[in-house]
PDB file of N, CA and C in Angstrom:
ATOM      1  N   UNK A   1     -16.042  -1.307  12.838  1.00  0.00           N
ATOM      2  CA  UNK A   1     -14.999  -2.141  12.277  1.00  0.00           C
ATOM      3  C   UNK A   1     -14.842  -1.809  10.796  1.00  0.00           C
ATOM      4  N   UNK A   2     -13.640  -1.646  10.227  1.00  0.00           N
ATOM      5  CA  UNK A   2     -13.454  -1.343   8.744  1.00  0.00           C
ATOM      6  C   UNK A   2     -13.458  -2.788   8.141  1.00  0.00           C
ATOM      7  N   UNK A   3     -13.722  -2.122   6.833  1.00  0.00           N
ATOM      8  CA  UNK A   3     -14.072  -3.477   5.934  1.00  0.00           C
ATOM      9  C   UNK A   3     -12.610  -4.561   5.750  1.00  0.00           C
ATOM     10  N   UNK A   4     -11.622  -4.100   6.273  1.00  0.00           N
ATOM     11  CA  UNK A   4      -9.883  -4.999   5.937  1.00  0.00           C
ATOM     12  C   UNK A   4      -9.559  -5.105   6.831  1.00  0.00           C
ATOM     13  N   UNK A   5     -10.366  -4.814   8.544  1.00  0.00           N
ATOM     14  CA  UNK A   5      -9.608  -4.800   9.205  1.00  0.00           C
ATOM     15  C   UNK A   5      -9.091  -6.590   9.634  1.00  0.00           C
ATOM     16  N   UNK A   6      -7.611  -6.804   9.696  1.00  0.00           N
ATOM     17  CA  UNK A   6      -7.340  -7.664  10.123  1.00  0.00           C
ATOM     18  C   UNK A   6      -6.851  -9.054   9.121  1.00  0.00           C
ATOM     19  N   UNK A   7      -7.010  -8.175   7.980  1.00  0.00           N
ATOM     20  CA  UNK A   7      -6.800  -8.934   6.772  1.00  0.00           C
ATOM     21  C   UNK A   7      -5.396  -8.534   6.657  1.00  0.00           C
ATOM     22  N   UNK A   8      -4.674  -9.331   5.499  1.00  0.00           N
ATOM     23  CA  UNK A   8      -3.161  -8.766   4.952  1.00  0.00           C
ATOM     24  C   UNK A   8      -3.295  -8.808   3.236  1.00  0.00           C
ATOM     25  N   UNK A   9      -2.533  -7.984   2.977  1.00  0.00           N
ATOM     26  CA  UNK A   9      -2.786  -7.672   1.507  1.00  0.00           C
ATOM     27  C   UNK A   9      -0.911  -7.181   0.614  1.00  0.00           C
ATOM     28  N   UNK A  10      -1.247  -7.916  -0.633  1.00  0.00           N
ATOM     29  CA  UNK A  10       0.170  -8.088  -1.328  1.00  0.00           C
ATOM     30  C   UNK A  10       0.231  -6.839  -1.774  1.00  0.00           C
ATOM     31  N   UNK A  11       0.654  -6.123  -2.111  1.00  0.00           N
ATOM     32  CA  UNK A  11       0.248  -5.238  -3.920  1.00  0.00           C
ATOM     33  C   UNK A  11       1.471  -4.954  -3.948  1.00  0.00           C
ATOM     34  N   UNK A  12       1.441  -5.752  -5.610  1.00  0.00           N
ATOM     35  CA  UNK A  12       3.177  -5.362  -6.608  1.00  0.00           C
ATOM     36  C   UNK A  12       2.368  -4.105  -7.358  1.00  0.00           C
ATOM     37  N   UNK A  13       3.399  -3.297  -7.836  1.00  0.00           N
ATOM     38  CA  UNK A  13       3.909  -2.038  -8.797  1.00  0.00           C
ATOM     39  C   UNK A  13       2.997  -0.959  -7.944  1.00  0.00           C
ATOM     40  N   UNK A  14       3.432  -0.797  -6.181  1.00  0.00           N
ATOM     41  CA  UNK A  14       2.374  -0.233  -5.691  1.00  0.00           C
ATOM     42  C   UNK A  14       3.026   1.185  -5.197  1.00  0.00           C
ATOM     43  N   UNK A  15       4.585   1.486  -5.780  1.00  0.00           N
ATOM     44  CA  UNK A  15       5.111   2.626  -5.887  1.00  0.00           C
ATOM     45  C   UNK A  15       4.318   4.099  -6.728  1.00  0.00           C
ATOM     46  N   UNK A  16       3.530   3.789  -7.680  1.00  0.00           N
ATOM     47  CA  UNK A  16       2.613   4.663  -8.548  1.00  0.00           C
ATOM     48  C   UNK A  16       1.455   4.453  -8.962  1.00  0.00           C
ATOM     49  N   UNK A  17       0.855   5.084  -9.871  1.00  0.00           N
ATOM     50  CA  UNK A  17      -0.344   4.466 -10.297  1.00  0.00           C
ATOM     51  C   UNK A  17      -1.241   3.860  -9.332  1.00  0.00           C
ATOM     52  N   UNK A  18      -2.192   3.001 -10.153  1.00  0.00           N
ATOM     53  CA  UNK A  18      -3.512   2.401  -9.832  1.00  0.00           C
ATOM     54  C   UNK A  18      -2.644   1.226  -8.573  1.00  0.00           C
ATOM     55  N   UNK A  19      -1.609   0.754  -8.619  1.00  0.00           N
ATOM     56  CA  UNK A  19      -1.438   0.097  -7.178  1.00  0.00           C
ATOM     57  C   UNK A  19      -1.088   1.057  -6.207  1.00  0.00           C
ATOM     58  N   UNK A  20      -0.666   2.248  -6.092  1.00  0.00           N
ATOM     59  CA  UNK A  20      -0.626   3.245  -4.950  1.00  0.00           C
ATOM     60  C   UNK A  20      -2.064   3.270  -4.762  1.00  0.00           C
ATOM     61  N   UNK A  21      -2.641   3.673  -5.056  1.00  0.00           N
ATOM     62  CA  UNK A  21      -4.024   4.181  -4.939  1.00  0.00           C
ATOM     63  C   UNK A  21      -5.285   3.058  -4.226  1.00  0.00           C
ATOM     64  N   UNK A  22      -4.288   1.204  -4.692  1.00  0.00           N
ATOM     65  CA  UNK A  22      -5.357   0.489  -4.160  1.00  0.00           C
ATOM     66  C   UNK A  22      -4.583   0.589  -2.336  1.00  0.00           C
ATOM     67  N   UNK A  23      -3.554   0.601  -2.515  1.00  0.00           N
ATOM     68  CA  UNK A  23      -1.946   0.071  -1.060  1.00  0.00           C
ATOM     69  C   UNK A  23      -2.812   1.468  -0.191  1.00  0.00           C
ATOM     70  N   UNK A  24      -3.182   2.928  -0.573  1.00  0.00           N
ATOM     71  CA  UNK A  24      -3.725   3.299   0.111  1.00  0.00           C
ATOM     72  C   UNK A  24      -5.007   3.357   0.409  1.00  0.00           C
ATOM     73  N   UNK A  25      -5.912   2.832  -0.219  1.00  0.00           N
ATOM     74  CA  UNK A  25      -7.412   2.678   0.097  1.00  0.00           C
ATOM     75  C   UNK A  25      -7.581   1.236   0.687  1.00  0.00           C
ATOM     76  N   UNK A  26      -6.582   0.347   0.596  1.00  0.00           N
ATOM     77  CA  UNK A  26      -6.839  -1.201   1.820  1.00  0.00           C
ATOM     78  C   UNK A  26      -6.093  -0.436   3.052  1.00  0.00           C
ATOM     79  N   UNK A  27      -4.685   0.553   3.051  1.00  0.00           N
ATOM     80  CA  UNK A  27      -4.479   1.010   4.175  1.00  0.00           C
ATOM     81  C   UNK A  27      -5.774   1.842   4.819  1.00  0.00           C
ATOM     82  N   UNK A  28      -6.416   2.510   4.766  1.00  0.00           N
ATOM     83  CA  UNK A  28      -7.368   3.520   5.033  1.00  0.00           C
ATOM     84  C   UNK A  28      -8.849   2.253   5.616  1.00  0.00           C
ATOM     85  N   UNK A  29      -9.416   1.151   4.850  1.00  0.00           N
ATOM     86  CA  UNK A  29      -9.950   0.270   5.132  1.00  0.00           C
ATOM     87  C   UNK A  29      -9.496  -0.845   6.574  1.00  0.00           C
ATOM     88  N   UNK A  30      -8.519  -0.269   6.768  1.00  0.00           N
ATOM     89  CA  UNK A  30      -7.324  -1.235   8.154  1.00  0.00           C
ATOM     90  C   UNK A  30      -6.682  -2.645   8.013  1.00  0.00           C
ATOM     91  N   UNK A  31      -6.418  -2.976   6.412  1.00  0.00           N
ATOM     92  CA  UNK A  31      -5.350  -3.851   6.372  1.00  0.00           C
ATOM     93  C   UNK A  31      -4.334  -4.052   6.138  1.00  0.00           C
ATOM     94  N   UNK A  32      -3.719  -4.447   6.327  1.00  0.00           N
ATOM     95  CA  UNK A  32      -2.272  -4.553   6.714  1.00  0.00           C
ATOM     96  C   UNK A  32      -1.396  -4.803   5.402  1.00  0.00           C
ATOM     97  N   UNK A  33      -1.129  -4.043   5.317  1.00  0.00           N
ATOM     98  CA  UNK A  33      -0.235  -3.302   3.316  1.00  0.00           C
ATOM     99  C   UNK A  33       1.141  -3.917   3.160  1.00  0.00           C
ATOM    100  N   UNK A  34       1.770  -5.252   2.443  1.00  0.00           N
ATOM    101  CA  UNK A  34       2.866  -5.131   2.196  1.00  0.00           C
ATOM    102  C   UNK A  34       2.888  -4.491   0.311  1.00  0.00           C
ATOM    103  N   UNK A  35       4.074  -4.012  -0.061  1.00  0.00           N
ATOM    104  CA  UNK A  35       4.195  -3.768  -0.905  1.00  0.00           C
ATOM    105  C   UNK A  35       5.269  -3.806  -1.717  1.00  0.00           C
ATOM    106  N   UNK A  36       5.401  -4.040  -3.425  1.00  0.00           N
ATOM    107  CA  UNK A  36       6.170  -4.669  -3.862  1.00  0.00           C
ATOM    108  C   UNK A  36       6.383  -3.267  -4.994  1.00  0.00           C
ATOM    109  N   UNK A  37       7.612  -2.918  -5.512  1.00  0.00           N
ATOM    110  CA  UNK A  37       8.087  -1.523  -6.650  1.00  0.00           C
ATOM    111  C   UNK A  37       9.059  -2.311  -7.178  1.00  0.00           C
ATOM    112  N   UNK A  38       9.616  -1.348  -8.299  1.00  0.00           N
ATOM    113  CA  UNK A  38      10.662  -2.348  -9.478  1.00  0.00           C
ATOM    114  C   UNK A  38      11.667  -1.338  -9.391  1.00  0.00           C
ATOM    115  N   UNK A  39      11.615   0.197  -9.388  1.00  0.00           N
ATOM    116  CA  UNK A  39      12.549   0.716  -9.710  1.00  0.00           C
ATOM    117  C   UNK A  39      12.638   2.044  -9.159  1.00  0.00           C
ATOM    118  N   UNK A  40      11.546   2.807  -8.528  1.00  0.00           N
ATOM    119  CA  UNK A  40      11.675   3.973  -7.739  1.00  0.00           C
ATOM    120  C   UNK A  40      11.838   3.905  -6.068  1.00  0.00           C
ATOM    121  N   UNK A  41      12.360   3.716  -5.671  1.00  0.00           N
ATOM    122  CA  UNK A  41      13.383   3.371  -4.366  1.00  0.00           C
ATOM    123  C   UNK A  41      12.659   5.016  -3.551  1.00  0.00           C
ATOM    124  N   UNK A  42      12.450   6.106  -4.073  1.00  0.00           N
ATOM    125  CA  UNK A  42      12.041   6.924  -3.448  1.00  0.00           C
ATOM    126  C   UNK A  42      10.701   7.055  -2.932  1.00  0.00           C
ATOM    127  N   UNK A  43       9.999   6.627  -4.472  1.00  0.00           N
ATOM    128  CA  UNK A  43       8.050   6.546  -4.121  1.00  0.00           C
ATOM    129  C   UNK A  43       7.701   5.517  -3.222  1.00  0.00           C
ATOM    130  N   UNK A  44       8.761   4.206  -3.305  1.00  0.00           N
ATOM    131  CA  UNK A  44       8.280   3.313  -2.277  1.00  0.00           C
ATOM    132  C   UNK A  44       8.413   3.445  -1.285  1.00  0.00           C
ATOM    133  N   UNK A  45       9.386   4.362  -0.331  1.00  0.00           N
ATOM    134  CA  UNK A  45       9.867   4.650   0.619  1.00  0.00           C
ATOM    135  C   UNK A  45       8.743   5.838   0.980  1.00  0.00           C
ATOM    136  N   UNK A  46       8.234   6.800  -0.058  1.00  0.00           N
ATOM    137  CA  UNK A  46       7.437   7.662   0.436  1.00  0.00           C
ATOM    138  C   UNK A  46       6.167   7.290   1.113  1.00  0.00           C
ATOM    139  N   UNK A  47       5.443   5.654   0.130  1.00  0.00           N
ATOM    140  CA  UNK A  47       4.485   5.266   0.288  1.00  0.00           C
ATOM    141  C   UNK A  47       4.574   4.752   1.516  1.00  0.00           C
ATOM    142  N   UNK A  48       5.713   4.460   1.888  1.00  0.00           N
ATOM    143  CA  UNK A  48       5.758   3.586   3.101  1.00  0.00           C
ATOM    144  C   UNK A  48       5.804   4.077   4.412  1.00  0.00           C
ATOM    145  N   UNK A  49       5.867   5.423   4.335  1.00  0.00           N
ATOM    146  CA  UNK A  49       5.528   6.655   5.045  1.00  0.00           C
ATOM    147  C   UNK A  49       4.316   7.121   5.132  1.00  0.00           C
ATOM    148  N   UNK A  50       3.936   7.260   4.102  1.00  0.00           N
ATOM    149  CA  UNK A  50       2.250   7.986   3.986  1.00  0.00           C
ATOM    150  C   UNK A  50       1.610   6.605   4.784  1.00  0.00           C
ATOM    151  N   UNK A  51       1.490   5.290   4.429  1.00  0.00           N
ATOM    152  CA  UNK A  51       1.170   4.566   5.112  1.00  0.00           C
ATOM    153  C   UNK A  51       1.618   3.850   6.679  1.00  0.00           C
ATOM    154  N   UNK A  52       2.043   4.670   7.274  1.00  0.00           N
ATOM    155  CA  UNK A  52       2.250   4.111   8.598  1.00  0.00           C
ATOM    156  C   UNK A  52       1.567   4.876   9.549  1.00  0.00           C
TER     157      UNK A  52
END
């Protein structure tokens, strides 16, 4: 069993930086990633890819 599995988790400004990096290490742990960006419409869309 992973350590998130089954949990849900917020993360704002999670298009770059240190919130990409947490949005994919709780994804990778097995919880369930929503995520919040301000202004790159592309990275969030990428992230939201890498994570599915």
């Amino acid at each position: 069993m992973k350590l998130l599995e089954g949990k849900t988790a917020l993360i704002t400004g999670a298009s770059k930086g240190i919130g990409r990096k947490i949005a994919e290490k709780f994804a990778e742990q097995g919880a369930n990633v929503a995520f919040t960006y301000l202004s790159s419409v592309e990275k969030g869309q990428a992230l939201e890819q890498e994570l599915q």
